[in-house]
PDB file of N, CA and C in Angstrom:
ATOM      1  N   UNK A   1    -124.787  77.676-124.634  1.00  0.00           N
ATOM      2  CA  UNK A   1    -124.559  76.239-124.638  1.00  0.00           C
ATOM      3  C   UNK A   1    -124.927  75.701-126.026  1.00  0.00           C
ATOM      4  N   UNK A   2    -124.331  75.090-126.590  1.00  0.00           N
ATOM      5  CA  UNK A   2    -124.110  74.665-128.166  1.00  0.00           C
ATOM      6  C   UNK A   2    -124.879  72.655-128.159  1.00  0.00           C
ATOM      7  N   UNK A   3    -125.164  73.209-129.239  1.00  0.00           N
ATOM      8  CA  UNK A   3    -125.808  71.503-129.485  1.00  0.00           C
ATOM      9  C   UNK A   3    -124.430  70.215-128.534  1.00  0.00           C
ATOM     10  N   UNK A   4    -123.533  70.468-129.353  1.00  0.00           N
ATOM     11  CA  UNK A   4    -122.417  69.406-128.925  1.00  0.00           C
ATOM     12  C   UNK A   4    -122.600  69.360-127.045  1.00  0.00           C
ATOM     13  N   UNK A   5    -122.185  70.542-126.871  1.00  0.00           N
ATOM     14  CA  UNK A   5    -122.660  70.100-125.147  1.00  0.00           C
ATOM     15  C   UNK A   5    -123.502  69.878-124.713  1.00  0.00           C
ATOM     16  N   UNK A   6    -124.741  70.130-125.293  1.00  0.00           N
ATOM     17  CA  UNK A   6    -125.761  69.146-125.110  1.00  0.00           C
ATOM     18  C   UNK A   6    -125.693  67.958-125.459  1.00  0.00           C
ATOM     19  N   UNK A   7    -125.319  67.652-125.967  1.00  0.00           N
ATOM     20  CA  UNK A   7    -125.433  65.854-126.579  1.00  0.00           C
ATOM     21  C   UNK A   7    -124.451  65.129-125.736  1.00  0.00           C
ATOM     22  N   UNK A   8    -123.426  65.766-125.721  1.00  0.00           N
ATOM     23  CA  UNK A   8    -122.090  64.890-124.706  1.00  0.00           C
ATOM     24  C   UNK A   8    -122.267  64.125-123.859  1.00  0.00           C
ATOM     25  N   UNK A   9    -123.140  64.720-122.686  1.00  0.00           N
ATOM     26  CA  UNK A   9    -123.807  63.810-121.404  1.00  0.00           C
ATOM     27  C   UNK A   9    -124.717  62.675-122.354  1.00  0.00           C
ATOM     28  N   UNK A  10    -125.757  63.035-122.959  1.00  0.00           N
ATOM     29  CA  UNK A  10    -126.363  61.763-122.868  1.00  0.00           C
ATOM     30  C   UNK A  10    -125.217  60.966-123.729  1.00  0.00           C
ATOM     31  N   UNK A  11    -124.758  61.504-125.040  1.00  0.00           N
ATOM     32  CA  UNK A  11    -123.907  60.234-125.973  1.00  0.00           C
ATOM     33  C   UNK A  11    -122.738  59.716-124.714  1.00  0.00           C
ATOM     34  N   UNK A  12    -122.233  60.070-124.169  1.00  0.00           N
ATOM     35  CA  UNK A  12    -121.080  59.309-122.743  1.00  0.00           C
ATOM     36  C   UNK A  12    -122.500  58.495-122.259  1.00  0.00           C
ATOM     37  N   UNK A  13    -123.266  59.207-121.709  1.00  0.00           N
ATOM     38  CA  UNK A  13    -124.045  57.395-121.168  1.00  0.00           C
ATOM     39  C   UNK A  13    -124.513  56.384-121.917  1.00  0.00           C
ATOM     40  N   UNK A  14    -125.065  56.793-123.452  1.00  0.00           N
ATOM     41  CA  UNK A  14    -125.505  55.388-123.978  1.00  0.00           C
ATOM     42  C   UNK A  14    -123.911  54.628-124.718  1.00  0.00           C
ATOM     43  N   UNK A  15    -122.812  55.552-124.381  1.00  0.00           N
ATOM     44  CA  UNK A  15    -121.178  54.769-124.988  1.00  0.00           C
ATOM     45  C   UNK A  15    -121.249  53.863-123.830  1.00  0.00           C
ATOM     46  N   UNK A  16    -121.726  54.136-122.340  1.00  0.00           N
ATOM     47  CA  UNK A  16    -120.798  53.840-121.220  1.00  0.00           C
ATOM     48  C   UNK A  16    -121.761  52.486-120.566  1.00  0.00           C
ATOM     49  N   UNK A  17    -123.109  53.274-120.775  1.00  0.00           N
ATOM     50  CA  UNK A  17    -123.842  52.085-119.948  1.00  0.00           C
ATOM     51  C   UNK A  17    -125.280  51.398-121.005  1.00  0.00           C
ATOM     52  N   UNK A  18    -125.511  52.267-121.367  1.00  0.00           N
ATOM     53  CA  UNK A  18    -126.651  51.367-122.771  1.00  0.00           C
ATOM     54  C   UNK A  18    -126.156  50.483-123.623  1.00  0.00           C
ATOM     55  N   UNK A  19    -125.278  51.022-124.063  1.00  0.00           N
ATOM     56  CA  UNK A  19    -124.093  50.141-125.522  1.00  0.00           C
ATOM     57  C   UNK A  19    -123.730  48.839-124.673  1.00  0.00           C
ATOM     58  N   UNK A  20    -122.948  48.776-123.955  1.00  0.00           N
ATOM     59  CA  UNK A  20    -122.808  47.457-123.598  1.00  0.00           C
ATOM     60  C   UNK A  20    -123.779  47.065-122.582  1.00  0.00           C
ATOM     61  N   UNK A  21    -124.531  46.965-121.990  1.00  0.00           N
ATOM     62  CA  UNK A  21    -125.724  46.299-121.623  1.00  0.00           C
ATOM     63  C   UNK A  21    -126.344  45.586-122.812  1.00  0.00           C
ATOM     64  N   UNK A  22    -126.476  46.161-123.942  1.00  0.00           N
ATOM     65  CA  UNK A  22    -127.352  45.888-125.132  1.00  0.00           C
ATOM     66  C   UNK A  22    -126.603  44.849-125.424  1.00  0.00           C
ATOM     67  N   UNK A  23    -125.246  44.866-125.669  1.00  0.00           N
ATOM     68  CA  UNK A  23    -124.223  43.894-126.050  1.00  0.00           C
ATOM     69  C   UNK A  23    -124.296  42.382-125.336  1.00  0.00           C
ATOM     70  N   UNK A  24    -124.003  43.146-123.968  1.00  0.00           N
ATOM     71  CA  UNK A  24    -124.174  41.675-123.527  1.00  0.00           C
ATOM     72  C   UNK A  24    -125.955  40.906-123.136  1.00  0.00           C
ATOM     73  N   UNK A  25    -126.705  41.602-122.994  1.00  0.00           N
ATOM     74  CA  UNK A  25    -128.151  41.009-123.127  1.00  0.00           C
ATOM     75  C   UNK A  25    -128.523  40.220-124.414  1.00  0.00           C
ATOM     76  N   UNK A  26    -127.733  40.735-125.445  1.00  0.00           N
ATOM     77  CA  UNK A  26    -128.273  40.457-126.869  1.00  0.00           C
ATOM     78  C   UNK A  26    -127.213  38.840-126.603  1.00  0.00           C
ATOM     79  N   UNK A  27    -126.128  38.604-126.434  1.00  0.00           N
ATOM     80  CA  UNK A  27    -125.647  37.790-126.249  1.00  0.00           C
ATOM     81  C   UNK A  27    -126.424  36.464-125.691  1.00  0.00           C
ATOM     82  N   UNK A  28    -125.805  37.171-124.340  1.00  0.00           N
ATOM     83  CA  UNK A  28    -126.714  36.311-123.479  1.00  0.00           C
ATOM     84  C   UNK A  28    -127.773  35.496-124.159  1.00  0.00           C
ATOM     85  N   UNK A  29    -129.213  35.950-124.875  1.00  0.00           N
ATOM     86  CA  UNK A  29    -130.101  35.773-125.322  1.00  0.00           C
ATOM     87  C   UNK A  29    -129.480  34.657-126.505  1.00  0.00           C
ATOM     88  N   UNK A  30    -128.773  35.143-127.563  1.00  0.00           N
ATOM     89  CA  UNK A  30    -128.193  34.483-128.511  1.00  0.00           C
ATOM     90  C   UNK A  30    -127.659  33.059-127.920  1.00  0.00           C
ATOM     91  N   UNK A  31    -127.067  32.971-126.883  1.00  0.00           N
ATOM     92  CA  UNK A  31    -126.644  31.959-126.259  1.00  0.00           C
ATOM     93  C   UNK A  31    -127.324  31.097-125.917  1.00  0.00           C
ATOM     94  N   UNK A  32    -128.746  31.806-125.133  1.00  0.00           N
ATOM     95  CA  UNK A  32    -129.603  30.826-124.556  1.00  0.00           C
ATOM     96  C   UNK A  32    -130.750  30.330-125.827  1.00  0.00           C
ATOM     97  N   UNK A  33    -130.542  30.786-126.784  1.00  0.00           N
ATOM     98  CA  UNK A  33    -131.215  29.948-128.217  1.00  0.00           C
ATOM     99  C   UNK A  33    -130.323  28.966-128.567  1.00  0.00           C
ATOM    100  N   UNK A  34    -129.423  29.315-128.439  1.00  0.00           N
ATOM    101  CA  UNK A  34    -128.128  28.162-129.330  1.00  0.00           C
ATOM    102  C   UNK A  34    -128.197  26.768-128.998  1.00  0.00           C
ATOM    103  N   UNK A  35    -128.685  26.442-127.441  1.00  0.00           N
ATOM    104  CA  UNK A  35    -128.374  25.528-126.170  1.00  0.00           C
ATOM    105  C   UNK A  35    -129.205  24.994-126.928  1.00  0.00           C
ATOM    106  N   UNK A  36    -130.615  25.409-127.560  1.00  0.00           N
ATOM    107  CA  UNK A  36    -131.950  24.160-127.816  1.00  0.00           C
ATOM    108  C   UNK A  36    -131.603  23.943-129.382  1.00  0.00           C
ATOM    109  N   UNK A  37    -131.486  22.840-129.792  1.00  0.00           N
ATOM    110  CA  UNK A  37    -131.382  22.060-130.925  1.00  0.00           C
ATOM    111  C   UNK A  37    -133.038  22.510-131.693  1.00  0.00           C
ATOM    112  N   UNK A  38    -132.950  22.667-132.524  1.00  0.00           N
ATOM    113  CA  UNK A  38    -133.815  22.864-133.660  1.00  0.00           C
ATOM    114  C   UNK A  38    -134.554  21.436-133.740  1.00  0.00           C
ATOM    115  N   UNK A  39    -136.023  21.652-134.568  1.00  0.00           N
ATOM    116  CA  UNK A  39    -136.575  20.474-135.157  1.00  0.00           C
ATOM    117  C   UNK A  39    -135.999  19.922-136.040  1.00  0.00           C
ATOM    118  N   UNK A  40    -135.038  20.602-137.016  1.00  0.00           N
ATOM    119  CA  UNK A  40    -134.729  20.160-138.247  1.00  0.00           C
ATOM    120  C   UNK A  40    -133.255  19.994-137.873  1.00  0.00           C
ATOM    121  N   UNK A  41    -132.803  20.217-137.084  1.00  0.00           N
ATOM    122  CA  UNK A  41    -131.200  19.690-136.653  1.00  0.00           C
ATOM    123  C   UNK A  41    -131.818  18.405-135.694  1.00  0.00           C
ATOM    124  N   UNK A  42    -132.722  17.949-135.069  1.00  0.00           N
ATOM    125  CA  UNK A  42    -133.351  16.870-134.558  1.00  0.00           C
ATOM    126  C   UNK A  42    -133.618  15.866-135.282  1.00  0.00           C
ATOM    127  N   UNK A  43    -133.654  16.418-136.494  1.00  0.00           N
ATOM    128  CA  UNK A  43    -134.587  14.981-137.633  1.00  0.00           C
ATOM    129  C   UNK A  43    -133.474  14.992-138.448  1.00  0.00           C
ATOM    130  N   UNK A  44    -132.595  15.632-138.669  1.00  0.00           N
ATOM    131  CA  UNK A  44    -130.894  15.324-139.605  1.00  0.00           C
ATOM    132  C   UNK A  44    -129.835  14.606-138.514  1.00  0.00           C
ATOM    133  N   UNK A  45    -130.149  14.714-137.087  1.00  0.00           N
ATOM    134  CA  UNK A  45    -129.493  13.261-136.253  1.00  0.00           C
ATOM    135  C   UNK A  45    -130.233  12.424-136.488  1.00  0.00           C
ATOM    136  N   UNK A  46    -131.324  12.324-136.515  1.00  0.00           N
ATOM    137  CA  UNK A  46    -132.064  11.298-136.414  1.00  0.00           C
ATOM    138  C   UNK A  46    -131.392  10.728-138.042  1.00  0.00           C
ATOM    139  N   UNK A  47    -131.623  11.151-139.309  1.00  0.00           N
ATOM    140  CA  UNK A  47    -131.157  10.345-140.529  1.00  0.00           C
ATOM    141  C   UNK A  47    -130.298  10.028-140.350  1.00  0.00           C
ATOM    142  N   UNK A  48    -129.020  10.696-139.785  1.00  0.00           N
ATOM    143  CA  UNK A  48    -127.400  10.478-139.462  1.00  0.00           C
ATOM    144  C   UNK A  48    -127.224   9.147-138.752  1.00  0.00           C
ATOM    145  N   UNK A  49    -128.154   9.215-137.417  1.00  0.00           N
ATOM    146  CA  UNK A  49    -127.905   7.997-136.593  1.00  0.00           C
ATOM    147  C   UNK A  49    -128.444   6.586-137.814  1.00  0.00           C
ATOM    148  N   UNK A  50    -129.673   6.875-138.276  1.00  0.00           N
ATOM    149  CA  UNK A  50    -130.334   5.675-139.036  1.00  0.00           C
ATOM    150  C   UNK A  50    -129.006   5.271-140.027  1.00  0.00           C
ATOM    151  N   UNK A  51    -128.390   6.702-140.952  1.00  0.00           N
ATOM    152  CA  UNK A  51    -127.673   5.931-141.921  1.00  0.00           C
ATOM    153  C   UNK A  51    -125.837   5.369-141.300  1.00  0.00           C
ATOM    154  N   UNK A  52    -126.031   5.902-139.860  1.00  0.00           N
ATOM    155  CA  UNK A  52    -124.435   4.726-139.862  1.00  0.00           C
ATOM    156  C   UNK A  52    -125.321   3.836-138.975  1.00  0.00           C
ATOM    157  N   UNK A  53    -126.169   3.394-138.729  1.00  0.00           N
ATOM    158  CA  UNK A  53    -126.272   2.021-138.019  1.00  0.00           C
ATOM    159  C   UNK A  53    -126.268   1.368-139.208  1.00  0.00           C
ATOM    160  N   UNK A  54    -127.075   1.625-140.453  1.00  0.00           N
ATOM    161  CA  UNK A  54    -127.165   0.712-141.571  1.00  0.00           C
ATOM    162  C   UNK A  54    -125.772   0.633-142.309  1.00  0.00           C
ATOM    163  N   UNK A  55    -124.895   1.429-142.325  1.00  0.00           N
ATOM    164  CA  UNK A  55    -123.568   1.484-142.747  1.00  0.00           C
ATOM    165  C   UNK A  55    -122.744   0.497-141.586  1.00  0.00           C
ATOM    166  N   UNK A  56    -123.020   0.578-140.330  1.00  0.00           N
ATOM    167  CA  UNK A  56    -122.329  -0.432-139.434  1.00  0.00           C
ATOM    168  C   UNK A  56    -122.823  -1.693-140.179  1.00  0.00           C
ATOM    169  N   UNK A  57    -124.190  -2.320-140.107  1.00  0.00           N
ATOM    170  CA  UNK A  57    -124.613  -2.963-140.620  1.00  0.00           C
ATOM    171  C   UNK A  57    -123.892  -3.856-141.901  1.00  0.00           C
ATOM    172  N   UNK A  58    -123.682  -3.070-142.912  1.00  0.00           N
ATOM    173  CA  UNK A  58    -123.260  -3.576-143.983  1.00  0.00           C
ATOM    174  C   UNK A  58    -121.785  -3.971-143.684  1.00  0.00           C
ATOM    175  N   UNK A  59    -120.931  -2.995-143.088  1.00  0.00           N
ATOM    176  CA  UNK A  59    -119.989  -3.260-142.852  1.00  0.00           C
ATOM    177  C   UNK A  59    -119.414  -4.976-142.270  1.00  0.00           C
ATOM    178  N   UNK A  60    -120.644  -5.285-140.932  1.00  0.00           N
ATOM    179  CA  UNK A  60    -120.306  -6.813-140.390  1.00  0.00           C
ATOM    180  C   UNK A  60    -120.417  -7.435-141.395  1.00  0.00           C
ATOM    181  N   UNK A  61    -121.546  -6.901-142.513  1.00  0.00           N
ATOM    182  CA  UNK A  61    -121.968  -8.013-143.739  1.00  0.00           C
ATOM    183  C   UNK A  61    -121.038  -8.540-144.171  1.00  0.00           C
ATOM    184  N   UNK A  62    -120.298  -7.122-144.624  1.00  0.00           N
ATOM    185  CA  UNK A  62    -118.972  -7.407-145.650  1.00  0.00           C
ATOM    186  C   UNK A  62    -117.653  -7.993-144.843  1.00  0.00           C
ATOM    187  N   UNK A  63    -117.417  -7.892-143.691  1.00  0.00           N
ATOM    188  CA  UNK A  63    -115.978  -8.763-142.539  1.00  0.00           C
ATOM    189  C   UNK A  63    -116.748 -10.203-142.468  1.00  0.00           C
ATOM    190  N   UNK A  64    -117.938 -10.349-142.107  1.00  0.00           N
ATOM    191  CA  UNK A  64    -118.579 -12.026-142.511  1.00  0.00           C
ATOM    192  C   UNK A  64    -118.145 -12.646-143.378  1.00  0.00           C
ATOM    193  N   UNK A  65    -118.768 -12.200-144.724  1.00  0.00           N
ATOM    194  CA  UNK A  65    -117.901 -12.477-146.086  1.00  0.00           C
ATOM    195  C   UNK A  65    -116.378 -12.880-146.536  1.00  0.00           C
ATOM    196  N   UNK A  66    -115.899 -11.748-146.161  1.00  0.00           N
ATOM    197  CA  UNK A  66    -114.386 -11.602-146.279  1.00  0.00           C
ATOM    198  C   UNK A  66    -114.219 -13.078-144.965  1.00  0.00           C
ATOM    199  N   UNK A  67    -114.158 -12.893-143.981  1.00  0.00           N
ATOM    200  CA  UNK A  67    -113.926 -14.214-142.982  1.00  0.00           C
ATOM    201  C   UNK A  67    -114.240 -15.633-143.466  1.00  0.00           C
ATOM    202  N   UNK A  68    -115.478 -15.556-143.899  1.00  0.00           N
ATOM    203  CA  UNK A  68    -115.962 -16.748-145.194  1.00  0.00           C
ATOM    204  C   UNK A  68    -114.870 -17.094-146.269  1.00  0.00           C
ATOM    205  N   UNK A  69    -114.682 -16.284-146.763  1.00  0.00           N
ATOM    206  CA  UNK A  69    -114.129 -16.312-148.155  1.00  0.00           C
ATOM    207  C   UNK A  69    -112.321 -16.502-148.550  1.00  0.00           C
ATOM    208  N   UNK A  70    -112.012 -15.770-147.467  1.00  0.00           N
ATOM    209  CA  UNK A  70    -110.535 -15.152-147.103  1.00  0.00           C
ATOM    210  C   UNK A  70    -110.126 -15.003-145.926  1.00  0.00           C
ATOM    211  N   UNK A  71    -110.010 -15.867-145.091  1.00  0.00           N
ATOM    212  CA  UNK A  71    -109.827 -15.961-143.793  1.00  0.00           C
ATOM    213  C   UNK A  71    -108.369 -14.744-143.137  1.00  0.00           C
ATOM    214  N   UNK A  72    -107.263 -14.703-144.146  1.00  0.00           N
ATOM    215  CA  UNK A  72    -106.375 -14.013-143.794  1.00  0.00           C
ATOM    216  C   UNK A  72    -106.529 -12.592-144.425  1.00  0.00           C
ATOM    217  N   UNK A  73    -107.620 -11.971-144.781  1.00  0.00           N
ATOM    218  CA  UNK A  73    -107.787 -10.600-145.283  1.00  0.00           C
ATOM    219  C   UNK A  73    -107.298  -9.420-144.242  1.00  0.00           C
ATOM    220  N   UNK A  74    -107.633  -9.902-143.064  1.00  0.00           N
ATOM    221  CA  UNK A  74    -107.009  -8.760-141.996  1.00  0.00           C
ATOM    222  C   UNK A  74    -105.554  -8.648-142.049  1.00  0.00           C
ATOM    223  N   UNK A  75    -104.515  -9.939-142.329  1.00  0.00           N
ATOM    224  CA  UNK A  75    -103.849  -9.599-141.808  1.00  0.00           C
ATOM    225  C   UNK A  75    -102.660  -9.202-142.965  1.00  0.00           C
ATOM    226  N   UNK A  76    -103.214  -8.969-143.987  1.00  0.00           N
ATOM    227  CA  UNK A  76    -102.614  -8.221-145.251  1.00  0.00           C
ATOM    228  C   UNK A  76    -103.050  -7.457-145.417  1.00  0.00           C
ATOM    229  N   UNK A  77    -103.687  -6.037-144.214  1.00  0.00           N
ATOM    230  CA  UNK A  77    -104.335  -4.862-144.453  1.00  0.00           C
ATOM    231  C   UNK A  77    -102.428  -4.171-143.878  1.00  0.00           C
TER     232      UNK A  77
END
């Protein structure tokens, strides 16, 4: 009996049933990290949300203005 037939049985089980078990556990796992948001992806919504409320913000500033100033500005967009 030669090395190769020795090895055959076990290399067919870790092709058949170790290899993908590993595959999909490692997944799995990968997946169930993905679901929780980070601290630092938590605090870059958080700037995101702060800088378009202040961008909404400016925005009414500037349609106030324009309404003030130029009443028909909308309707020559």
């Amino acid at each position: 009996m030669g090395i190769l037939e020795f090895l055959f049985v076990p290399l067919i089980l870790v092709l058949t049933v170790v290899l993908p078990c590993w595959i999909i556990f490692h997944n799995i796992t990968r997946w169930r990290s993905a679901k929780v948001i980070s601290a630092e992806d938590e605090k870059m919504l958080a700037e995101l949300w702060e800088s378009a409320a202040k961008m909404e913000s400016r925005i009414n500033s500037l349609e106030r203005i324009l309404d003030a100033e130029a009443p028909e500005w909308r309707t020559k967009i």
